[in-house]
Protein backbone atom coordinates (compact mmCIF):
# COMPACT_ATOMS: atom_id res chain seq x y z
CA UNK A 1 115.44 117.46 87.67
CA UNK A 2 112.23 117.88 85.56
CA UNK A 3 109.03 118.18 87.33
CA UNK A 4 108.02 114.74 86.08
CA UNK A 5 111.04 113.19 87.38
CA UNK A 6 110.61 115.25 90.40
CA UNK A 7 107.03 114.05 90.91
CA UNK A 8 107.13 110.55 90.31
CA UNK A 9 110.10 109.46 92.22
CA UNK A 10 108.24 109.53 95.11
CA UNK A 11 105.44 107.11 94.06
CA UNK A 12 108.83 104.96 92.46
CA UNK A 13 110.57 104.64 95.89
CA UNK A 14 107.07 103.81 97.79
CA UNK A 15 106.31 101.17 95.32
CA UNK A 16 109.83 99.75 95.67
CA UNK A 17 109.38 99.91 99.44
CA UNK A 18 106.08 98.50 99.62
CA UNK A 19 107.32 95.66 97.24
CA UNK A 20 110.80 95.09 99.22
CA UNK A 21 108.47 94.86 102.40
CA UNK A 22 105.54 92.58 100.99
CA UNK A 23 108.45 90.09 99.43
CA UNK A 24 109.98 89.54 103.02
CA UNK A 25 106.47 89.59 105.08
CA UNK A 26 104.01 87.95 102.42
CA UNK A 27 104.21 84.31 101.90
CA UNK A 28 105.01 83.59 98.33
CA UNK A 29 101.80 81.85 97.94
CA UNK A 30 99.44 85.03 98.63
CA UNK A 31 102.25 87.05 97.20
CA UNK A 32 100.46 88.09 94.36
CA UNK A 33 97.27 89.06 95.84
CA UNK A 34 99.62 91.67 97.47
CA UNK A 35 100.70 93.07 93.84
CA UNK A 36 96.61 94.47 92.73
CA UNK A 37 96.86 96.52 96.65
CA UNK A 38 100.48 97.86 95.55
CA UNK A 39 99.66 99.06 91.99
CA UNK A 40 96.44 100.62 93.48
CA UNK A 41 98.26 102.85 96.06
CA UNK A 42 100.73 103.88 93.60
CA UNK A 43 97.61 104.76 91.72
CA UNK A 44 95.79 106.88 94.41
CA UNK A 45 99.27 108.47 95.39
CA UNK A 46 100.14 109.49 91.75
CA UNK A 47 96.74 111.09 91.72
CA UNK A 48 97.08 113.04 95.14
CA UNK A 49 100.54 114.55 94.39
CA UNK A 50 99.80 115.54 91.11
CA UNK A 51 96.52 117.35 91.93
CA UNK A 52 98.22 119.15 94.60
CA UNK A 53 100.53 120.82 92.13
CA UNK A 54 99.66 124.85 91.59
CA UNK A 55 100.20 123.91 87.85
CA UNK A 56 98.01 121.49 85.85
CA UNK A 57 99.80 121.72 82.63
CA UNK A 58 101.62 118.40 81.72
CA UNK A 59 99.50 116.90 83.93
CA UNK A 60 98.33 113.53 81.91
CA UNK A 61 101.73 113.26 80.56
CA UNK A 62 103.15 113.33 84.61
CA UNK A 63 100.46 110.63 85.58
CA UNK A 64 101.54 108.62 82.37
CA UNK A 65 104.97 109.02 83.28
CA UNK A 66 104.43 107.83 86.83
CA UNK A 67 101.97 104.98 86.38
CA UNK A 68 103.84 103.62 83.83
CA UNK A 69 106.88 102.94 85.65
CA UNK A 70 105.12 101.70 88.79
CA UNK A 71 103.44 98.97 86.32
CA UNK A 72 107.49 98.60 85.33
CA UNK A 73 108.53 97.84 88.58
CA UNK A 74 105.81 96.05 89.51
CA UNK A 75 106.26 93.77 86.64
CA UNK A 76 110.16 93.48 87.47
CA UNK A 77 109.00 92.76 91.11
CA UNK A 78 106.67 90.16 89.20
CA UNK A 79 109.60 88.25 87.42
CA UNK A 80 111.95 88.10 90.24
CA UNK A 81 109.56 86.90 92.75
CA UNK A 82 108.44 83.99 90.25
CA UNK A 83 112.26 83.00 89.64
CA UNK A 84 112.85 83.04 93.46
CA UNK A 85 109.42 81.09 94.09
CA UNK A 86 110.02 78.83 90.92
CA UNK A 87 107.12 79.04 89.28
């Protein structure tokens, strides 16, 4: 495993989590004032594991990497949760 792989699966699985928990606890109506708090702690956490790497090299291209498919998810999350409210 790569150490971009390596380093963004955690901030995949926590979004996934986060979204998993806020679809069965949020109402659907306030659901998507959960989704700016979800994308902003995948954000933070991105930014705190890869600044606590020894090695800064790739380091834009690791945030880009992980960002990026948060957003993905998050707009996957997006799609389903509009089918399932029918909107």
């Amino acid at each position: 495993m790569t150490r971009t792989v390596a380093t963004a699966l955690p901030v995949w699985i926590a979004v996934i989590a986060a979204v998993v928990i806020a679809g069965l606890m949020v109402p659907a109506s306030e659901w998507w004032a959960v989704l700016p708090a979800i994308a902003g702690g995948a954000m933070i956490m991105t930014f705190i594991i890869q600044v606590s790497l020894q090695s800064k090299d790739g380091l834009v291209m690791r945030m880009l990497v992980t960002v990026t498919g948060a957003f993905v998810l998050l707009a996957i999350a997006s799609v389903v949760t509009a089918l399932v409210a029918g909107f």
